[in-house]
Protein backbone atom coordinates (compact mmCIF):
# COMPACT_ATOMS: atom_id res chain seq x y z
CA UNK A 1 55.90 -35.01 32.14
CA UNK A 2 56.04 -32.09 34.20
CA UNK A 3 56.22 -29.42 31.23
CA UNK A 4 53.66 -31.18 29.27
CA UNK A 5 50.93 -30.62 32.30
CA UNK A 6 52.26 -26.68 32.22
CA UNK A 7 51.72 -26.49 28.64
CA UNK A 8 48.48 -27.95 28.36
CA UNK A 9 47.31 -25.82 31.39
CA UNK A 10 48.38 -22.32 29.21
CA UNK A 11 46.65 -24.52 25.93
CA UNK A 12 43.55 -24.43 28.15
CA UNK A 13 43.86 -20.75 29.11
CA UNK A 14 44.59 -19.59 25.82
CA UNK A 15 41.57 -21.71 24.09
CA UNK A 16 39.02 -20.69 26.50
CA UNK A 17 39.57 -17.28 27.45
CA UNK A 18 40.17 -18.14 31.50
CA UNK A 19 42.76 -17.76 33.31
CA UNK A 20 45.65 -19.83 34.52
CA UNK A 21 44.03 -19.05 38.62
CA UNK A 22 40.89 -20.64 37.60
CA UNK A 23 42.55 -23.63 35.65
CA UNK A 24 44.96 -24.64 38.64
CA UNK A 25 41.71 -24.00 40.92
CA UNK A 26 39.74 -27.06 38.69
CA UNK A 27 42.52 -29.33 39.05
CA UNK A 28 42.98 -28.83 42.83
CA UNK A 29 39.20 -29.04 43.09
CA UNK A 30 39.73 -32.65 40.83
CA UNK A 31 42.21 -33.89 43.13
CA UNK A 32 40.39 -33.30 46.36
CA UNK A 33 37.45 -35.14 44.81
CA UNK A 34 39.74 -37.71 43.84
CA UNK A 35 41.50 -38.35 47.16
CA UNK A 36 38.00 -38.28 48.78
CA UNK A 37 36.69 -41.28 46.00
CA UNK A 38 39.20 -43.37 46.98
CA UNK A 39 41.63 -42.52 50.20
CA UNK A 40 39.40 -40.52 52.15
CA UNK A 41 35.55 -39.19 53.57
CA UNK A 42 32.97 -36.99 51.74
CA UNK A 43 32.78 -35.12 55.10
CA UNK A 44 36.20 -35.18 55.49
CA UNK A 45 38.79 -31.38 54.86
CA UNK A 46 41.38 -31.75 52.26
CA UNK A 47 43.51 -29.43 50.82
CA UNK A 48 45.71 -29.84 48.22
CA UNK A 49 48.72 -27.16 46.91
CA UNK A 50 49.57 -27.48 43.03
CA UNK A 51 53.29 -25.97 42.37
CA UNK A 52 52.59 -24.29 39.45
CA UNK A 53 56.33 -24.28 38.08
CA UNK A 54 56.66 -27.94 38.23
CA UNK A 55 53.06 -29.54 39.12
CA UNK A 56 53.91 -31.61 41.84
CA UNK A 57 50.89 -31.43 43.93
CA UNK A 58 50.83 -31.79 47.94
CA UNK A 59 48.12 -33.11 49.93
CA UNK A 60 47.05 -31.57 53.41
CA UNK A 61 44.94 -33.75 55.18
CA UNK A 62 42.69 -32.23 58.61
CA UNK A 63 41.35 -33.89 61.33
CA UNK A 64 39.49 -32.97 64.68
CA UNK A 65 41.45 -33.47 68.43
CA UNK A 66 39.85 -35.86 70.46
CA UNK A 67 40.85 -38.06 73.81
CA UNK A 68 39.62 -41.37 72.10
CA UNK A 69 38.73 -41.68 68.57
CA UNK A 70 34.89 -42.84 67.87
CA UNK A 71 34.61 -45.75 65.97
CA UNK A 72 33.39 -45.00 62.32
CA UNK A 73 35.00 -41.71 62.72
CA UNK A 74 38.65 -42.51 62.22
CA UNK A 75 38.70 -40.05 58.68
CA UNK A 76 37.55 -37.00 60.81
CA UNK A 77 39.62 -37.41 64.47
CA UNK A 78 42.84 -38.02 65.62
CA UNK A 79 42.99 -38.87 69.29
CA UNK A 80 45.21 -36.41 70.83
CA UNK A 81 48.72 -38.48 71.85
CA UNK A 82 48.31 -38.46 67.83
CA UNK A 83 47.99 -35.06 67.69
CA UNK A 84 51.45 -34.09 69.99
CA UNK A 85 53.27 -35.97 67.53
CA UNK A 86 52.02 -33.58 64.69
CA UNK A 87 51.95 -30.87 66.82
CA UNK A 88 53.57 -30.11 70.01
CA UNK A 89 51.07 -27.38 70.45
CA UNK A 90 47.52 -29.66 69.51
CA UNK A 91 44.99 -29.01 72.29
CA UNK A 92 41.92 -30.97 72.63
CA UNK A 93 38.64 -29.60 70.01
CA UNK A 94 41.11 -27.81 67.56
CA UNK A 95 41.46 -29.14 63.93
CA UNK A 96 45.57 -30.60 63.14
CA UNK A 97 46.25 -29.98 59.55
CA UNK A 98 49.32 -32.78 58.44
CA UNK A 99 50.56 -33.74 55.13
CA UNK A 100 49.46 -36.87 53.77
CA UNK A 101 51.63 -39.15 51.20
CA UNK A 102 50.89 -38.79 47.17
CA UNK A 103 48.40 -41.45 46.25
CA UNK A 104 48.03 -43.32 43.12
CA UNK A 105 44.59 -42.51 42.27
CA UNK A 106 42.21 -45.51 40.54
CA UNK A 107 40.13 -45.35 37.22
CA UNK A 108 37.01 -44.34 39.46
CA UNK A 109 39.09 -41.57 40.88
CA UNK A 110 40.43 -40.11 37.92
CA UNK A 111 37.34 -40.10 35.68
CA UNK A 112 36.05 -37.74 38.73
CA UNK A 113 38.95 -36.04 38.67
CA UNK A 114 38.47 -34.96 35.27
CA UNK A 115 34.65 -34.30 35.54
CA UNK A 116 35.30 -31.93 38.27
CA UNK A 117 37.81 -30.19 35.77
CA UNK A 118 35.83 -29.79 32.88
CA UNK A 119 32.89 -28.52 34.93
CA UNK A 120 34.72 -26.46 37.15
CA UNK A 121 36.77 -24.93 33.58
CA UNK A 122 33.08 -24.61 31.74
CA UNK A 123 32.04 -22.80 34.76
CA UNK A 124 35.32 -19.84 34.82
CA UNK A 125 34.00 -19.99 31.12
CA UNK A 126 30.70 -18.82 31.42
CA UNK A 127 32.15 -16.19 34.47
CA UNK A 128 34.41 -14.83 32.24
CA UNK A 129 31.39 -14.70 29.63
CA UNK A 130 29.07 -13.02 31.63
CA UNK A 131 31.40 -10.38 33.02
CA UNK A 132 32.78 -9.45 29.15
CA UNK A 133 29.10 -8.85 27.86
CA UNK A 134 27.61 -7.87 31.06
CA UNK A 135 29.88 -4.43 30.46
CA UNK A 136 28.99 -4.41 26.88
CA UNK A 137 25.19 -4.07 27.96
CA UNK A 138 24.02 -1.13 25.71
CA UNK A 139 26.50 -1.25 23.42
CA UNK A 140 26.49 -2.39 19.15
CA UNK A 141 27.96 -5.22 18.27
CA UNK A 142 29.08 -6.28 14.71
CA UNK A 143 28.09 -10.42 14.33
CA UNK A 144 27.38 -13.46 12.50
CA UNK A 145 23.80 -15.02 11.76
CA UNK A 146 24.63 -18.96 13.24
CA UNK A 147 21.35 -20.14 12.83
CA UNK A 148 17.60 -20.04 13.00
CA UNK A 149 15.48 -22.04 14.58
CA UNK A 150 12.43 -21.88 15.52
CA UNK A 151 11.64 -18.36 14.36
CA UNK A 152 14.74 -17.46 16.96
CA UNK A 153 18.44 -15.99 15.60
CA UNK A 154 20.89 -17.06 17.01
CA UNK A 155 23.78 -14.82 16.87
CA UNK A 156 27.87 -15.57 16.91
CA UNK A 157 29.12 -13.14 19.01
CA UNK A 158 32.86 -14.68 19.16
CA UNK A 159 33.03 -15.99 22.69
CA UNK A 160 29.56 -16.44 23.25
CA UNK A 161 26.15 -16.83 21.41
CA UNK A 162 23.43 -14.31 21.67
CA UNK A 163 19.67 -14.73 20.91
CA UNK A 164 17.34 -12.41 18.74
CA UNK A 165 14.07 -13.42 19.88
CA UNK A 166 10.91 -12.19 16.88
CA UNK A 167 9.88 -9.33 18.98
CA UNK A 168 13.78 -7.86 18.27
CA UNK A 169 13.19 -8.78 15.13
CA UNK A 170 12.70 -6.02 11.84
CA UNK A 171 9.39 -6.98 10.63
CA UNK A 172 11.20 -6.78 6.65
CA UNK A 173 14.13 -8.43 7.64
CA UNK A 174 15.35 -11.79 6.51
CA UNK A 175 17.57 -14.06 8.17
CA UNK A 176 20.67 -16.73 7.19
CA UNK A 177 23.11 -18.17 8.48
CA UNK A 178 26.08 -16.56 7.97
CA UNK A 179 24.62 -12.50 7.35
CA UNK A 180 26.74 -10.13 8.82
CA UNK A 181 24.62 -7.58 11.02
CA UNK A 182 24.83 -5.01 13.95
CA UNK A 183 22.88 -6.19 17.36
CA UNK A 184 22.32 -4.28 20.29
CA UNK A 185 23.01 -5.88 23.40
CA UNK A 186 20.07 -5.60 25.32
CA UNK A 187 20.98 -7.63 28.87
CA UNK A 188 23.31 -10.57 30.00
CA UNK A 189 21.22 -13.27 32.13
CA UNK A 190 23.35 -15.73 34.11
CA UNK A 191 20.74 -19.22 33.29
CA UNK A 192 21.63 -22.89 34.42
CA UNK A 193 22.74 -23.43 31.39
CA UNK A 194 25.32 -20.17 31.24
CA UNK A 195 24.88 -16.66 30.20
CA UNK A 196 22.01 -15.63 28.20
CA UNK A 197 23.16 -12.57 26.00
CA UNK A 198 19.63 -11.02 25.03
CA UNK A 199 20.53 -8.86 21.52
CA UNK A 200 17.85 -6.33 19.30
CA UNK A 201 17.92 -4.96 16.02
CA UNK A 202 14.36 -2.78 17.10
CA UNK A 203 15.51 -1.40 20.13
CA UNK A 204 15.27 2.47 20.28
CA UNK A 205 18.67 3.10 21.63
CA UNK A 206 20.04 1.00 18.70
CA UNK A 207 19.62 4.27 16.53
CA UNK A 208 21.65 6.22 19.25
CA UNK A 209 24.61 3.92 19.14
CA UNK A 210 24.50 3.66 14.83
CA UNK A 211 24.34 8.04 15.16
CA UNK A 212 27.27 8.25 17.79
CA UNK A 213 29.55 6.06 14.98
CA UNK A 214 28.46 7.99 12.09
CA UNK A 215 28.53 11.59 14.18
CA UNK A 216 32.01 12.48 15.43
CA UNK A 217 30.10 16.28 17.12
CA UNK A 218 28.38 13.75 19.64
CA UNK A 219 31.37 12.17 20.99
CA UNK A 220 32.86 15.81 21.13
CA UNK A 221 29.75 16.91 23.10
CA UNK A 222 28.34 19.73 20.31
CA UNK A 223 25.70 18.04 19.76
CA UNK A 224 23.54 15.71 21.69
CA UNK A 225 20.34 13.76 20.83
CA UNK A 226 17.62 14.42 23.21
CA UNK A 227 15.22 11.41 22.80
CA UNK A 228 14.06 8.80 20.16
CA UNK A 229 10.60 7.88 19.53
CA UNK A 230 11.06 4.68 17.16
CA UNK A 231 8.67 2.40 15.93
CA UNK A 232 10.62 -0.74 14.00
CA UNK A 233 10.58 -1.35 10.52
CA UNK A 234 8.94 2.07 9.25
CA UNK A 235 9.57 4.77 10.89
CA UNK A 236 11.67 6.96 13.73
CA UNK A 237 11.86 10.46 14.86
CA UNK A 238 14.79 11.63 17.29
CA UNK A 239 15.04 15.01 18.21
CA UNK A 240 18.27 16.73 18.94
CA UNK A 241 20.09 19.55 20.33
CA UNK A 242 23.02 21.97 19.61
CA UNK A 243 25.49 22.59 22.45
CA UNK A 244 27.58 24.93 20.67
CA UNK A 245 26.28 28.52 19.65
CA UNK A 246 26.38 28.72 15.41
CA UNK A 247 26.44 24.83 14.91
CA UNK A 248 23.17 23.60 13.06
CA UNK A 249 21.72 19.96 14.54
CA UNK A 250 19.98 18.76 12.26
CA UNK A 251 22.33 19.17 9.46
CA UNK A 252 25.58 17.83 11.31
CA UNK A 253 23.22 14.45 11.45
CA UNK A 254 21.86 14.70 8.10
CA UNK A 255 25.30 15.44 6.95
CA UNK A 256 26.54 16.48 3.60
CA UNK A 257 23.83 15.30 1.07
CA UNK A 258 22.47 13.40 3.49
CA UNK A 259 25.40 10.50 3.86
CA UNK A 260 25.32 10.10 7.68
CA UNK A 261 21.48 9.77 8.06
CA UNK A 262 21.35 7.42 5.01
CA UNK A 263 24.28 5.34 6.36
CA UNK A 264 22.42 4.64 9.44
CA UNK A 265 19.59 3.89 7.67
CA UNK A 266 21.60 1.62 5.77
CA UNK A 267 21.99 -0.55 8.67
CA UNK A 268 18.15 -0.69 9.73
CA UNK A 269 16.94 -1.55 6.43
CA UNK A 270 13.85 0.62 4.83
CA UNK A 271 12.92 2.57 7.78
CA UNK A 272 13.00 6.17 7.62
CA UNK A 273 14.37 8.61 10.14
CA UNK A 274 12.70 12.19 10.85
CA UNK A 275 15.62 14.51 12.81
CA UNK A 276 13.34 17.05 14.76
CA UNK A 277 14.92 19.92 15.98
CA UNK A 278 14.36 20.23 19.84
CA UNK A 279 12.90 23.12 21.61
CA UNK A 280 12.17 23.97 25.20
CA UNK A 281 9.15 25.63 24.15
CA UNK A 282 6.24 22.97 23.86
CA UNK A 283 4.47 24.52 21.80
CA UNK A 284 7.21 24.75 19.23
CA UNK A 285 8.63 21.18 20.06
CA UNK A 286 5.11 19.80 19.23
CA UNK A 287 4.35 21.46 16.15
CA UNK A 288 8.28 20.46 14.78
CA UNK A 289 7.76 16.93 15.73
CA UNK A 290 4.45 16.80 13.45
CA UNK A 291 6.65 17.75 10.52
CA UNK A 292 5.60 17.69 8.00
CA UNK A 293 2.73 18.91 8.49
CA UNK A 294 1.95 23.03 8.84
CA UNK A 295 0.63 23.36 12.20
CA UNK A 296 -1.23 26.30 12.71
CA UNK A 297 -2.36 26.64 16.51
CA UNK A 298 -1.24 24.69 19.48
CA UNK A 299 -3.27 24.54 22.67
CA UNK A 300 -1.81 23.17 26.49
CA UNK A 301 -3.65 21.40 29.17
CA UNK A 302 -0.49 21.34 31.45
CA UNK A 303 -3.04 19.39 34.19
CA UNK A 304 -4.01 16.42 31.59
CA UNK A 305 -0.27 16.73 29.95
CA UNK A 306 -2.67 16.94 26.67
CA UNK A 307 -1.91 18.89 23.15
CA UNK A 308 -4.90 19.47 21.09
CA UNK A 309 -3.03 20.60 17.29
CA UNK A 310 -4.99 22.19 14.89
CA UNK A 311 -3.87 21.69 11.27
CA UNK A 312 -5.56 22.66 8.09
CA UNK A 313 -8.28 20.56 6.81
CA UNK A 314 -6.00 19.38 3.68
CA UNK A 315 -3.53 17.85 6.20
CA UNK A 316 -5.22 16.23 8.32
CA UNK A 317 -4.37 12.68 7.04
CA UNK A 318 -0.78 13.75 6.79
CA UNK A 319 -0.93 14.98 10.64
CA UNK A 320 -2.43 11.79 11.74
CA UNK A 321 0.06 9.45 9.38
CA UNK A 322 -0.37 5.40 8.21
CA UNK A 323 -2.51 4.37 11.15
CA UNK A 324 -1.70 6.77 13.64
CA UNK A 325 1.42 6.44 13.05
CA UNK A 326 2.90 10.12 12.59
CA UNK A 327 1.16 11.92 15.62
CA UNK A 328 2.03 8.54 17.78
CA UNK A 329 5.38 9.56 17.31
CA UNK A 330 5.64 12.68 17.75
CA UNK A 331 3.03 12.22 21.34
CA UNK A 332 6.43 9.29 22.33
CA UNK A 333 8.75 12.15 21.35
CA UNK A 334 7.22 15.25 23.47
CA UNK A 335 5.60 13.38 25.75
CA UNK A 336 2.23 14.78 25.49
CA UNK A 337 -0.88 13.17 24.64
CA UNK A 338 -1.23 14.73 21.04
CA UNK A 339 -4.68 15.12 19.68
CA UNK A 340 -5.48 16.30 16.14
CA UNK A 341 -8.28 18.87 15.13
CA UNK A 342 -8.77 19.71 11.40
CA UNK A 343 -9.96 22.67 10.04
CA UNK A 344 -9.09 26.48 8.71
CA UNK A 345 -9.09 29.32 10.73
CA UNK A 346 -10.72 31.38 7.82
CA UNK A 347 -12.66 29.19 6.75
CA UNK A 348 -14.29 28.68 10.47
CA UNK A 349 -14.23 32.81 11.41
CA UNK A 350 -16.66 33.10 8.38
CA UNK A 351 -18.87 30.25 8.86
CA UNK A 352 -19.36 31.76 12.33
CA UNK A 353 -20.08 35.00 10.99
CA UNK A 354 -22.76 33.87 8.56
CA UNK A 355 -24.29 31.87 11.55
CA UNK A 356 -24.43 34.77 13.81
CA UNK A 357 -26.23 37.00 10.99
CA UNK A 358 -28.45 34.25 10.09
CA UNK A 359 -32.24 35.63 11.10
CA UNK A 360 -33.45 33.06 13.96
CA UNK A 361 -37.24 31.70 13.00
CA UNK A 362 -39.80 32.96 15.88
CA UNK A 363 -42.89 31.38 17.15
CA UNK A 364 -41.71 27.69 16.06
CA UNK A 365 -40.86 24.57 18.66
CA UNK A 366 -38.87 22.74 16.40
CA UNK A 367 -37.72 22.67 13.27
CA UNK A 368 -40.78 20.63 11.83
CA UNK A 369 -42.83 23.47 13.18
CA UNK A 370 -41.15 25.97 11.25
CA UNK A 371 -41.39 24.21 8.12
CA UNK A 372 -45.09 23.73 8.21
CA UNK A 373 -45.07 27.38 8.88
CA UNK A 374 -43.47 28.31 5.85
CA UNK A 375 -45.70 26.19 3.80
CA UNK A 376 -48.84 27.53 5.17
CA UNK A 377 -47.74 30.91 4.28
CA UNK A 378 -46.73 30.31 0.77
CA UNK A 379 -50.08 28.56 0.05
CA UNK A 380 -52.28 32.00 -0.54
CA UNK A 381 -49.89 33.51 -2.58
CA UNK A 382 -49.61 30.25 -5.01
CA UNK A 383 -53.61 29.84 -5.06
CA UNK A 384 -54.31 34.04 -5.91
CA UNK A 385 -51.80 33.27 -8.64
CA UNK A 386 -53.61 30.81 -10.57
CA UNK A 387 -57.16 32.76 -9.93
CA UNK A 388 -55.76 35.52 -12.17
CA UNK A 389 -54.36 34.19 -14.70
CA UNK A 390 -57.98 32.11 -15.15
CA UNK A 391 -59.99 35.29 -15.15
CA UNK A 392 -57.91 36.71 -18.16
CA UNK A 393 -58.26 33.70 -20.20
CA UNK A 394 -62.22 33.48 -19.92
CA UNK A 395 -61.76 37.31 -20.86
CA UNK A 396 -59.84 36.56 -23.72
CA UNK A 397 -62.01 34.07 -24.43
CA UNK A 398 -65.13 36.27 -24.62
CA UNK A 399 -64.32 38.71 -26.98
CA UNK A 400 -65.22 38.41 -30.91
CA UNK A 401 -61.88 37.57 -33.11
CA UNK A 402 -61.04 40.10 -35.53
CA UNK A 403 -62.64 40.46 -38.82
CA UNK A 404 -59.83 39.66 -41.31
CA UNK A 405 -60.76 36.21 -40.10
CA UNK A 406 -64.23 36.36 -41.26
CA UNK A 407 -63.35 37.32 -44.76
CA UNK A 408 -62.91 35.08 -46.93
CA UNK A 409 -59.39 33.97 -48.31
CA UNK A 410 -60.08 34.57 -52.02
CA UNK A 411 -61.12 38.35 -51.23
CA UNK A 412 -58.63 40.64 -52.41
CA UNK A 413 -56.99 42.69 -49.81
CA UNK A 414 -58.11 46.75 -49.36
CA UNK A 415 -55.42 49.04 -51.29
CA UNK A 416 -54.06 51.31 -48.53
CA UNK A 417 -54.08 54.99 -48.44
CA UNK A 418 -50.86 55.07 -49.58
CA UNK A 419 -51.80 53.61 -53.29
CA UNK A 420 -54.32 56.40 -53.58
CA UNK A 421 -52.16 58.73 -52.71
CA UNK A 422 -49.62 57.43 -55.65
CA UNK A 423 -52.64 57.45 -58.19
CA UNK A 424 -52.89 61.14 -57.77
CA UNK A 425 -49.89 62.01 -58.19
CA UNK A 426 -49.47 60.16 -61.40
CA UNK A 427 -52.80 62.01 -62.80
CA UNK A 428 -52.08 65.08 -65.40
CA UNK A 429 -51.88 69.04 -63.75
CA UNK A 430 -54.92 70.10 -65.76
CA UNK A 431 -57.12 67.11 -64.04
CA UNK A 432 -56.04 68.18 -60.59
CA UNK A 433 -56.69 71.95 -60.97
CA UNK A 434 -60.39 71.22 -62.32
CA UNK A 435 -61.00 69.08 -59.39
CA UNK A 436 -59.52 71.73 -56.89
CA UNK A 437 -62.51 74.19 -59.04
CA UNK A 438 -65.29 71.78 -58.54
């Protein structure tokens, strides 16, 4: 009988995780309250010893020194001739601590008993809970999907069950039961109910822990990730930091074709990772963390802590990202309060220029002044035009049209000189030189 109470004390500690202290503490605990149903006071002090090689328990029973004992008070005193007989020693107001006989507890008694040792075991349970994941606070942890309910996951963590509330939640992640994924333990909260084990899959230090499994040179301290601006589900930028002279950080966590970024990235479905390369220089921090986009001037209110970034005028919507998106990143990352200003530097140096050479109108209050200015004095000009040109057409008009329109169209045209010129030559020698005499 004996062994079979020993072995189903180290069944109990091998089931539940406790150990054997806190098991032999319940039962003690169920036999006080047992003793105290049916043999003894609420108020009264019991203590029992359980010999843990053979279970035979022993019952210590105290009780106050008094000259007479009050009546309705015979559980709590012992009048002191009483007393002597315990103990030579027993003085009058001190406590005598005697062994009392084993009992044979009733039905009543026993269903206490094992109340009080199934609480008291469910209670080292949830201790031993809460101190295993309260030093695992920070850390990834490979699980099981159990269920979901109530837009909450609820996650198998072996021992325990965590919760992923929505807000941990990927926004284009789907859950089931039974999906293997990687939580981050967020915080352990000791509830009336047990431990609370709080887990995220969106929380920024999530991407530290996948990095430090998938980057052996951050373990061996050369390289080091300085801080992570992440926002879940689309995008994250970390920027990092060599710690060894020659060694290149952003390609020791891109790795070699770009298997140890894409392996955490594996694990966090389609968000994408930007590793910025970290500089003590502001200036060159803040124009790295808007990659990509070619920055070309940065200026620094160090009172406001405020960036103003100007970028050419064809990246400006690639500066600013989806909604903000890009230079809210990269003002988490650096810590300044980015703002964006479009616009080339050429392009503005010879706007300015043509501004500045630009003759400024005189005499004029405004600009509707200056354009009823310039109307008045084009006026004269356009009405001297027209006067002109009328005075040559009533000219033209004067003037008699010339006389080959008078003739009439059957009269035969005048030979030219030329004809008469050709009839003389065709006359005979002779003809000519009498003419020439005449």
């Amino acid at each position: 009988m004996q062994n079979q109470f020993i072995s189903a004390i180290e069944q109990i500690c091998e089931e539940k995780g406790i150990s054997q202290d806190s098991v032999i503490e319940a039962i003690e605990a169920a036999l006080i309250a047992a003793y105290k149903k049916d043999f003894g006071d609420k108020d009264q002090e019991v203590r029992i010893e359980l010999d843990r090689s053979s279970g035979e328990a022993r019952i210590f029973v105290s009780k106050e020194v008094v000259k007479e004992v009050q009546e309705g008070f015979e559980m709590l005193q012992i009048a002191l001739p009483d007393a002597k007989k315990l103990n030579a020693k027993a003085k009058l107001g001190e406590m005598v601590e005697y062994e009392e006989d084993n009992k044979e507890f009733g039905r009543v008694a026993a269903q206490t008993a094992k109340q009080v040792i199934m609480q008291r075991i469910r209670e080292a349970e949830r201790e031993v809970v809460f101190n295993e994941f309260t030093d695992k606070e920070g850390q990834i942890i490979a699980a099981t999907v159990q269920r979901v309910e109530r837009g909450n996951v609820y996650i198998d963590l072996g021992h325990a069950v965590g919760v992923l509330f929505p807000g941990d939640q990927l926004p284009n992640e789907k859950y089931y039961t039974g999906q293997r994924i990687k939580v981050y333990v967020v915080r352990v909260e000791q509830t009336l109910r047990g431990p609370q084990i709080v887990v995220s899959r969106t929380h920024p230090e999530m991407i530290r822990r996948l990095f430090e499994m998938e980057v052996p040179e951050i373990s061996g301290g050369n390289v080091d990730i300085v801080d992570i601006a992440r926002e879940a589900g689309a995008r994250t930028k970390i920027a990092v930091k060599s710690n060894v002279e020659g060694v290149d950080p952003v390609g020791t966590f891109v790795g070699g074709r770009g298997s140890r970024v894409q392996a955490v990235m594996n694990e966090i479905g389609e968000e994408k990772i930007d590793i910025i390369p970290y500089s003590e220089d502001s200036v060159e921090f803040i124009s790295s963390a808007l990659s990509p986009t070619k920055v070309l001037s940065v200026k620094l209110n160090e009172a406001e802590k405020k960036a103003t970034v100007r970028v050419p005028e064809d990246q400006l919507s690639l500066a600013i990202g989806k909604s903000g998106q890009n230079v809210r990143l990269a003002a988490k990352l650096t810590g300044w309060n980015v703002d964006i200003d479009g616009g080339d530097e050429a392009g503005i140096e010879e706007t300015a220029e043509a501004v500045a050479d630009e003759p400024k109108p005189t005499n004029t209050k405004d600009l509707e002044d200056s354009l009823m200015t310039a109307a008045q004095e084009e006026t004269p000009a356009q009405d001297e035009k027209p006067e002109a040109e009328s005075t040559a057409e009533a000219e033209s008009a004067d003037e008699p049209k010339p006389e080959e329109s008078e003739k009439p169209k059957d009269e035969p045209k005048p030979e030219d000189d030329n004809s008469e010129d050709k009839d003389e030559k065709s006359k005979p020698a002779a003809e000519v030189e009498e003419s020439k005499e005449k």
